[in-house]
N, C-alpha and C. Protein backbone atom coordinates (compact mmCIF):
# COMPACT_ATOMS: atom_id res chain seq x y z
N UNK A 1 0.84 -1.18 0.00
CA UNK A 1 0.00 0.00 0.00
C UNK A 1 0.87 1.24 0.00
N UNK A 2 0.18 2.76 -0.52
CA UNK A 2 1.21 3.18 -0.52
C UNK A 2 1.40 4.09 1.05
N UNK A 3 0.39 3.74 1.93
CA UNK A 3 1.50 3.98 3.35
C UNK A 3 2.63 3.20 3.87
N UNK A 4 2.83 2.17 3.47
CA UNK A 4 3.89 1.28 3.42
C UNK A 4 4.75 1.97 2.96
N UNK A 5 5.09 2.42 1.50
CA UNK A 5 5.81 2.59 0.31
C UNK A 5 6.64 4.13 1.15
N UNK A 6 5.59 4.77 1.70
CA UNK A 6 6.19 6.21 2.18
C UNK A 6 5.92 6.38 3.28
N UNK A 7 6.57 5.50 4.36
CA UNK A 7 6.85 5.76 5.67
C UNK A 7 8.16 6.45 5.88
N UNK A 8 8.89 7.15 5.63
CA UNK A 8 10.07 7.90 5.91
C UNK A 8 9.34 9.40 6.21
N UNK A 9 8.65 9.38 7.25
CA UNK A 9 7.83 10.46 7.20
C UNK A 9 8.67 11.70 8.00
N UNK A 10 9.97 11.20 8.88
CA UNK A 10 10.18 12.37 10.03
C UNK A 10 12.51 12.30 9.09
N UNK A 11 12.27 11.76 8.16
CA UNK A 11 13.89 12.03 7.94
C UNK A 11 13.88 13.12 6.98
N UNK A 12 12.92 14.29 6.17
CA UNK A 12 13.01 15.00 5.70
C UNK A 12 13.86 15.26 4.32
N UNK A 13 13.81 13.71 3.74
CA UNK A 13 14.28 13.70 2.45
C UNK A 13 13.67 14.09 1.49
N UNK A 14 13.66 14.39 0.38
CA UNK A 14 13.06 14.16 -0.97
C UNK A 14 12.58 12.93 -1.41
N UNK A 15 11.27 12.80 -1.94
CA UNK A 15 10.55 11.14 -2.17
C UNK A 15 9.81 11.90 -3.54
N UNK A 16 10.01 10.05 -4.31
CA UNK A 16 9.31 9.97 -5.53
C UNK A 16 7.98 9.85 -5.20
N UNK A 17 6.87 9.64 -5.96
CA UNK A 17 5.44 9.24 -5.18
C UNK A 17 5.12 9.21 -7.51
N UNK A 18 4.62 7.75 -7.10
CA UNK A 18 3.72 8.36 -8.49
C UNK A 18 2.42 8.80 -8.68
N UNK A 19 2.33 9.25 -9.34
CA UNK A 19 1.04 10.10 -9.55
C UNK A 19 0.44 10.20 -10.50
N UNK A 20 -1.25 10.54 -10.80
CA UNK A 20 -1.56 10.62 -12.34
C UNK A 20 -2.07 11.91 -12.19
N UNK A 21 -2.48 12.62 -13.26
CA UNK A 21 -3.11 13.99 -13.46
C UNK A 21 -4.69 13.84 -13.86
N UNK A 22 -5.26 12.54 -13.69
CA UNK A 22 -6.53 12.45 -14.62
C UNK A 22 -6.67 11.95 -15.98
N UNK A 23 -5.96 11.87 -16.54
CA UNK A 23 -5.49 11.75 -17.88
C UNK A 23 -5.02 9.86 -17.75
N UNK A 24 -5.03 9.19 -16.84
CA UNK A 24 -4.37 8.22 -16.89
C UNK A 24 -2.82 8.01 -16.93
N UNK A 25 -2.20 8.25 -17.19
CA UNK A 25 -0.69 8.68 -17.60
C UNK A 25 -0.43 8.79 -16.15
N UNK A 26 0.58 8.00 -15.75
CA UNK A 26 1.32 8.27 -14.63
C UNK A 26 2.52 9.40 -14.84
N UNK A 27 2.97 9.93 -13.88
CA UNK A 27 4.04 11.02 -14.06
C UNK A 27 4.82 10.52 -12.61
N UNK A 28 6.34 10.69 -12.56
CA UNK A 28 7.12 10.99 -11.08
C UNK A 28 7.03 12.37 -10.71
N UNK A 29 6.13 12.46 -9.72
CA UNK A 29 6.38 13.95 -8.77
C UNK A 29 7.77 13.70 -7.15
N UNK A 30 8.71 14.30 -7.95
CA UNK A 30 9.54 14.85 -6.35
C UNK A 30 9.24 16.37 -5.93
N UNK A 31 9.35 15.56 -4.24
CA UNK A 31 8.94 16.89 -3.53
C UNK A 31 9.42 16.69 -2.21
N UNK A 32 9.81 17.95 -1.79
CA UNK A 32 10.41 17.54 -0.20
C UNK A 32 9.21 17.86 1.08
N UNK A 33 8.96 17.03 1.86
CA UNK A 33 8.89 16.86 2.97
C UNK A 33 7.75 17.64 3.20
N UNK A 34 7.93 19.25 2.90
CA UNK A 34 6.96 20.40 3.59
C UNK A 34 6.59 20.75 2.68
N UNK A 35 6.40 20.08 1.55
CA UNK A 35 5.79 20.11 0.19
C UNK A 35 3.76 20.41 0.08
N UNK A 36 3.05 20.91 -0.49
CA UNK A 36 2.13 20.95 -0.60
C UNK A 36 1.56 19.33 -1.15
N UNK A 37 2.51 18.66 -2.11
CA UNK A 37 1.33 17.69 -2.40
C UNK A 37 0.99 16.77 -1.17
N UNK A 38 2.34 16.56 -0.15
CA UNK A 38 2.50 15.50 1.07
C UNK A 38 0.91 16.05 1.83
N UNK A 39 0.68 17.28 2.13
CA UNK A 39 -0.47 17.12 2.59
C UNK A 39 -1.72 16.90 1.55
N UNK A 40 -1.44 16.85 0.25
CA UNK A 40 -2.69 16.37 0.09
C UNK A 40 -2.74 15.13 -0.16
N UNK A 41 -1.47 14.33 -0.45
CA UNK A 41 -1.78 12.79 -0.27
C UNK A 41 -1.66 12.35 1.42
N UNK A 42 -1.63 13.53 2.39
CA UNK A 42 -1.60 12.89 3.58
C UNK A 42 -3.58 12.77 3.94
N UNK A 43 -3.86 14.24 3.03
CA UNK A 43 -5.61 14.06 3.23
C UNK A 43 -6.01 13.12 2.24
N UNK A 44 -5.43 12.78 1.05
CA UNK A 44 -6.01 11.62 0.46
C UNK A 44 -6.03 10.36 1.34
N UNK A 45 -5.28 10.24 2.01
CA UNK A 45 -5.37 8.47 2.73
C UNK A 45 -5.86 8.52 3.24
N UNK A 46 -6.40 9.91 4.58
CA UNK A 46 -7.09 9.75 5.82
C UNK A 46 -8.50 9.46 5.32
N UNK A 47 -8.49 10.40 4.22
CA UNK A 47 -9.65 9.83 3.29
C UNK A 47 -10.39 8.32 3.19
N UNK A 48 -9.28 8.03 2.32
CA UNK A 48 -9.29 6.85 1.76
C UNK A 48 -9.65 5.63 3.53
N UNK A 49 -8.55 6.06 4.46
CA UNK A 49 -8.80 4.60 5.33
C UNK A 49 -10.13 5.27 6.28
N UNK A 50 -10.73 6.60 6.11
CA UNK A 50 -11.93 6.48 6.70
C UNK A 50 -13.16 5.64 5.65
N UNK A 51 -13.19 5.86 4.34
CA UNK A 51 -14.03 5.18 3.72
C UNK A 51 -13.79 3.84 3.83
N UNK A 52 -12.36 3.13 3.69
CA UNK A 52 -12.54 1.93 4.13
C UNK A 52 -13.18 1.46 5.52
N UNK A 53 -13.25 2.30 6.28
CA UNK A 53 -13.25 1.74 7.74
C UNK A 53 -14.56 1.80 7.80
N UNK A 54 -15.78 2.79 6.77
CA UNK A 54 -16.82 2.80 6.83
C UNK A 54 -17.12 1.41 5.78
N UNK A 55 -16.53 1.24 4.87
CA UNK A 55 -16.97 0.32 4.03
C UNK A 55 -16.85 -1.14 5.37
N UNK A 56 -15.84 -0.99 6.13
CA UNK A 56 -15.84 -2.68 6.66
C UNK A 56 -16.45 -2.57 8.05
N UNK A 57 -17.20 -1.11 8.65
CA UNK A 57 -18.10 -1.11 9.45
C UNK A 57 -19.36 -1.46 9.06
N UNK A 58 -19.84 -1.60 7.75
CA UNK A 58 -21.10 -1.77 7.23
C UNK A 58 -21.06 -3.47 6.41
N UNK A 59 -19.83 -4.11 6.34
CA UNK A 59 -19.94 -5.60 6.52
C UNK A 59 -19.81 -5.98 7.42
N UNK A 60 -19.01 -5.53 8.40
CA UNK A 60 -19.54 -6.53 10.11
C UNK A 60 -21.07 -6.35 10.44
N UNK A 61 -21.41 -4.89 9.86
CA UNK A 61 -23.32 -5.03 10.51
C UNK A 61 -23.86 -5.90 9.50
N UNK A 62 -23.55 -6.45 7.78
CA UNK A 62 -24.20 -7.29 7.44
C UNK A 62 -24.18 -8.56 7.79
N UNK A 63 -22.89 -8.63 8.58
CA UNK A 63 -22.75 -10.32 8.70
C UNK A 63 -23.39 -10.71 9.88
N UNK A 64 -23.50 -9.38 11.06
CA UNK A 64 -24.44 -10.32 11.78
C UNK A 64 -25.91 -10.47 11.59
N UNK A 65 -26.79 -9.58 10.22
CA UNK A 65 -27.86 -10.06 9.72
C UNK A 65 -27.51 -11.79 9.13
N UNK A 66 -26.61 -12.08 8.67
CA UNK A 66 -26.26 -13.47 7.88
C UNK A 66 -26.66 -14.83 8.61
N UNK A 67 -27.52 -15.86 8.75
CA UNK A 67 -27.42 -17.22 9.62
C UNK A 67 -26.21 -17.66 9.06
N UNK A 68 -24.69 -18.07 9.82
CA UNK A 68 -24.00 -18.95 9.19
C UNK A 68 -24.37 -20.36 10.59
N UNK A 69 -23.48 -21.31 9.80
CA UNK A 69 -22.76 -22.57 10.31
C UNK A 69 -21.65 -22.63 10.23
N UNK A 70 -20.79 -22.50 11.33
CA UNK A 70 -20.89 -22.36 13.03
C UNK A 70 -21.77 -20.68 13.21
N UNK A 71 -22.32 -20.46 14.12
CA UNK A 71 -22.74 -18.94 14.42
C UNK A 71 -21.57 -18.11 14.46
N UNK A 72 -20.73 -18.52 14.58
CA UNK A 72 -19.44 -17.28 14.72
C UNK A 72 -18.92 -17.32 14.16
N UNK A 73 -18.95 -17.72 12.56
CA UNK A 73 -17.95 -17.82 11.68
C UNK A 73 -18.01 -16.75 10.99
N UNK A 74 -16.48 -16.56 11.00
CA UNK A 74 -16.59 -14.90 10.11
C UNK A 74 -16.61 -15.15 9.22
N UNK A 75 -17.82 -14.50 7.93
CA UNK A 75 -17.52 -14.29 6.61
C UNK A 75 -16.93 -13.52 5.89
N UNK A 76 -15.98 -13.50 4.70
CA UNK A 76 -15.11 -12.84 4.06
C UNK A 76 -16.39 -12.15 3.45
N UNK A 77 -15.66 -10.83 2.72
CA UNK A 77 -16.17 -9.81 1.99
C UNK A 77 -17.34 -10.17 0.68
N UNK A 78 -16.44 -11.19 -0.22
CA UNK A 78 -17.72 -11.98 -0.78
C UNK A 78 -18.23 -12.74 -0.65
N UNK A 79 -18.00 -13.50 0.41
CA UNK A 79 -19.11 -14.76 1.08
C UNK A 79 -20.26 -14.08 1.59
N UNK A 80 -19.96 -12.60 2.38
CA UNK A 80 -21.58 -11.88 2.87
C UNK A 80 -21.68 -11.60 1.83
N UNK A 81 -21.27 -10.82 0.64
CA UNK A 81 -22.53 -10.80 -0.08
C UNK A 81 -23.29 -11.46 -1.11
N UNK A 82 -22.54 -12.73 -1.20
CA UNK A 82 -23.48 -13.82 -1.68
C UNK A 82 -24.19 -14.38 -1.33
N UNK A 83 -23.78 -14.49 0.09
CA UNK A 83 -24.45 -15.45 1.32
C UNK A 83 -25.95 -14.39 1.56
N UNK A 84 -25.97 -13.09 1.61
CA UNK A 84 -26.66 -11.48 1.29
C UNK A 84 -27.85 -11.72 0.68
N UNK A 85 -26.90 -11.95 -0.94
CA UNK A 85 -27.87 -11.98 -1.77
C UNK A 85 -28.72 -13.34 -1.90
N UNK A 86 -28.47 -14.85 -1.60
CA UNK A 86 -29.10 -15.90 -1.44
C UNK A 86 -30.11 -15.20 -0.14
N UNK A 87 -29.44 -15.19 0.93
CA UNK A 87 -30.14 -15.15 2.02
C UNK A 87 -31.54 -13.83 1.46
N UNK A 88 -31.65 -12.78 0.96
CA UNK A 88 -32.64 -12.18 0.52
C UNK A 88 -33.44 -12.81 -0.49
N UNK A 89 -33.05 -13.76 -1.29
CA UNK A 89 -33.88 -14.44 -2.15
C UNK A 89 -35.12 -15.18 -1.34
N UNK A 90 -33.93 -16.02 -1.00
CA UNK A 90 -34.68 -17.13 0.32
C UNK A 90 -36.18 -16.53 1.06
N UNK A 91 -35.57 -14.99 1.66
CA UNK A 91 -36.88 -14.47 2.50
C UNK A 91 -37.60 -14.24 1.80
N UNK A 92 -37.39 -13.48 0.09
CA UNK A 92 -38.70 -12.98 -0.63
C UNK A 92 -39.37 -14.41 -0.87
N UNK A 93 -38.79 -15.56 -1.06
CA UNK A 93 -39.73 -17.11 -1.21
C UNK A 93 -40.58 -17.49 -0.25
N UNK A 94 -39.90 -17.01 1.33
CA UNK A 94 -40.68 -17.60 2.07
C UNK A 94 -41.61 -16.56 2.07
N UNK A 95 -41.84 -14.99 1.79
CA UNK A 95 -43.12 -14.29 1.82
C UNK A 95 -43.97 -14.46 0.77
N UNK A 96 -43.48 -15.27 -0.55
CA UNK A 96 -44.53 -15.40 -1.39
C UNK A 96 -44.79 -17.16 -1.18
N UNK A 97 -44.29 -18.06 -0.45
CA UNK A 97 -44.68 -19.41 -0.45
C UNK A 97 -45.27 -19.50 0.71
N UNK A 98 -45.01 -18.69 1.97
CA UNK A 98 -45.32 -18.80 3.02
C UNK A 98 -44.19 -19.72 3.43
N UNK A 99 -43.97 -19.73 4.91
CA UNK A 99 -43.46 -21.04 5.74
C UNK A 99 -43.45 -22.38 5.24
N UNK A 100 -45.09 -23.00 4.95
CA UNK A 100 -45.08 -24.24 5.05
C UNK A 100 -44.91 -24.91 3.27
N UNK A 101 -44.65 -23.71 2.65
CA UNK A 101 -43.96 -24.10 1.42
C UNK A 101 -45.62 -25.05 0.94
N UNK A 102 -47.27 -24.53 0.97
CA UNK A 102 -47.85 -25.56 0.70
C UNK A 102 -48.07 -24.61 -0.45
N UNK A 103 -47.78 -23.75 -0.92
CA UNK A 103 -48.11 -23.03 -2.40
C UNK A 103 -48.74 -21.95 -2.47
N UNK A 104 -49.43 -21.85 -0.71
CA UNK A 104 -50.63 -20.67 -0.58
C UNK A 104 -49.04 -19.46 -0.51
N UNK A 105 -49.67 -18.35 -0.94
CA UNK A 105 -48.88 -16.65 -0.39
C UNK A 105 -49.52 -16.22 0.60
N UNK A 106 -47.95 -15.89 1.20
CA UNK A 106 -48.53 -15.09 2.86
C UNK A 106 -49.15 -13.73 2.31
N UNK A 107 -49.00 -13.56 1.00
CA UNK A 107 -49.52 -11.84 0.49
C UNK A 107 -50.53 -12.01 -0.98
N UNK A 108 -51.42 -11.20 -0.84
CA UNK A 108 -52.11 -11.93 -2.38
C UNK A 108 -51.68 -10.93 -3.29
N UNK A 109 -50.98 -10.05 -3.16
CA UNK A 109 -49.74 -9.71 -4.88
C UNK A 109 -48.29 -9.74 -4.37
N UNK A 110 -47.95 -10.77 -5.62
CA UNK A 110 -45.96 -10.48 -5.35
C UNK A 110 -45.54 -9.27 -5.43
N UNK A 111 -46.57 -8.26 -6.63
CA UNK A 111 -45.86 -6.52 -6.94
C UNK A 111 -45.88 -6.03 -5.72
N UNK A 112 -45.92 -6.38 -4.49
CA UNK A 112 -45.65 -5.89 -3.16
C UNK A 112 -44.56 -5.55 -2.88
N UNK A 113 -44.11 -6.79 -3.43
CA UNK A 113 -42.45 -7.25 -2.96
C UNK A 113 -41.66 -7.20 -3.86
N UNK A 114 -41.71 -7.30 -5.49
CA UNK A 114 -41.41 -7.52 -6.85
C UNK A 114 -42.29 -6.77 -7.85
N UNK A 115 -42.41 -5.53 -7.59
CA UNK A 115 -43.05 -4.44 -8.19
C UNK A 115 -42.98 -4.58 -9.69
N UNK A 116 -41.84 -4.84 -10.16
CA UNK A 116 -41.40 -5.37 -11.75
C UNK A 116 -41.93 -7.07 -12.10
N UNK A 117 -42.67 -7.40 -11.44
CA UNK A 117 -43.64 -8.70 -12.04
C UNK A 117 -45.00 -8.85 -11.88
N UNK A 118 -45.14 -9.51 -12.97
CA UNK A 118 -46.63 -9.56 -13.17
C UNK A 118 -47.29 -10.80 -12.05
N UNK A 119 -48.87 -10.31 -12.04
CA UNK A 119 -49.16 -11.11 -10.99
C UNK A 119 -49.60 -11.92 -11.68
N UNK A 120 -49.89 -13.48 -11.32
CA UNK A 120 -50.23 -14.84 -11.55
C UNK A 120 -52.14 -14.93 -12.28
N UNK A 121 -52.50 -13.25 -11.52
CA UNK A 121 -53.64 -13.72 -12.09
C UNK A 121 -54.18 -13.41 -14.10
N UNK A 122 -55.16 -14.06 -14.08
CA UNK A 122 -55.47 -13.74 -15.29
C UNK A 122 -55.95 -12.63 -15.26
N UNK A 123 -55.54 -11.59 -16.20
CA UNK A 123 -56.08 -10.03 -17.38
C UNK A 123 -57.70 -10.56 -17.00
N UNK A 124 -57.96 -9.30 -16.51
CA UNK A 124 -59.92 -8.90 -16.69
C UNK A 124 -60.12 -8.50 -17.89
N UNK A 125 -59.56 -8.09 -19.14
CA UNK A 125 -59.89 -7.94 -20.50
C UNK A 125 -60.92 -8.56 -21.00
């Protein structure tokens, strides 16, 4: 990562850092120490590891919506959201099969739940 890459933060050398302009095209920017870009790649990261930290505060709250086997097993990043997206399938089945899976709906329209499908009954035309 590149806080790894540029930890020489207190010896006050000159450091490469690459960089792009938007354009794609990487360029080498040197700059010393009390340089203007260091603080803005120092506000780019704080950036960056607060959005991560929000991104992996909002998969620990999905995983404990998740039933696994064992209960405490941690799921990786794409196991919740496959495990996510099955597990939401699953519930919209059991609200249109009901529980006992005998065919009746716990709701008499799916567009409740599945607004983009048509309902089962026949056109009054």
């Amino acid at each position: 990562s590149e806080d790894d890459d540029n930890k020489s933060e207190s010896d006050g050398s000159d450091q490469s850092f690459e960089c792009c302009n938007g354009s794609g095209k990487r360029r080498k920017v040197t700059y010393s120490k009390t340089g203007v870009l260091v603080k803005h790649r120092q506000a780019a990261n704080a950036r960056e590891r607060d959005r991560t930290h929000s991104v992996n505060t909002a998969f620990s709250a999905l995983r404990t919506l998740i039933p696994t086997e064992p209960a405490d097993r941690k799921l990786s990043k794409i196991e919740t959201l496959r495990l996510a997206s099955s597990y939401i399938s699953h519930l919209g089945n059991v609200l249109l099969l009901g529980e006992a899976g005998d065919g009746q709906p716990c709701h008499t329209s799916a567009s409740t739940y599945y607004p983009n499908t048509r309902s089962s009954e026949p056109d009054s035309n």
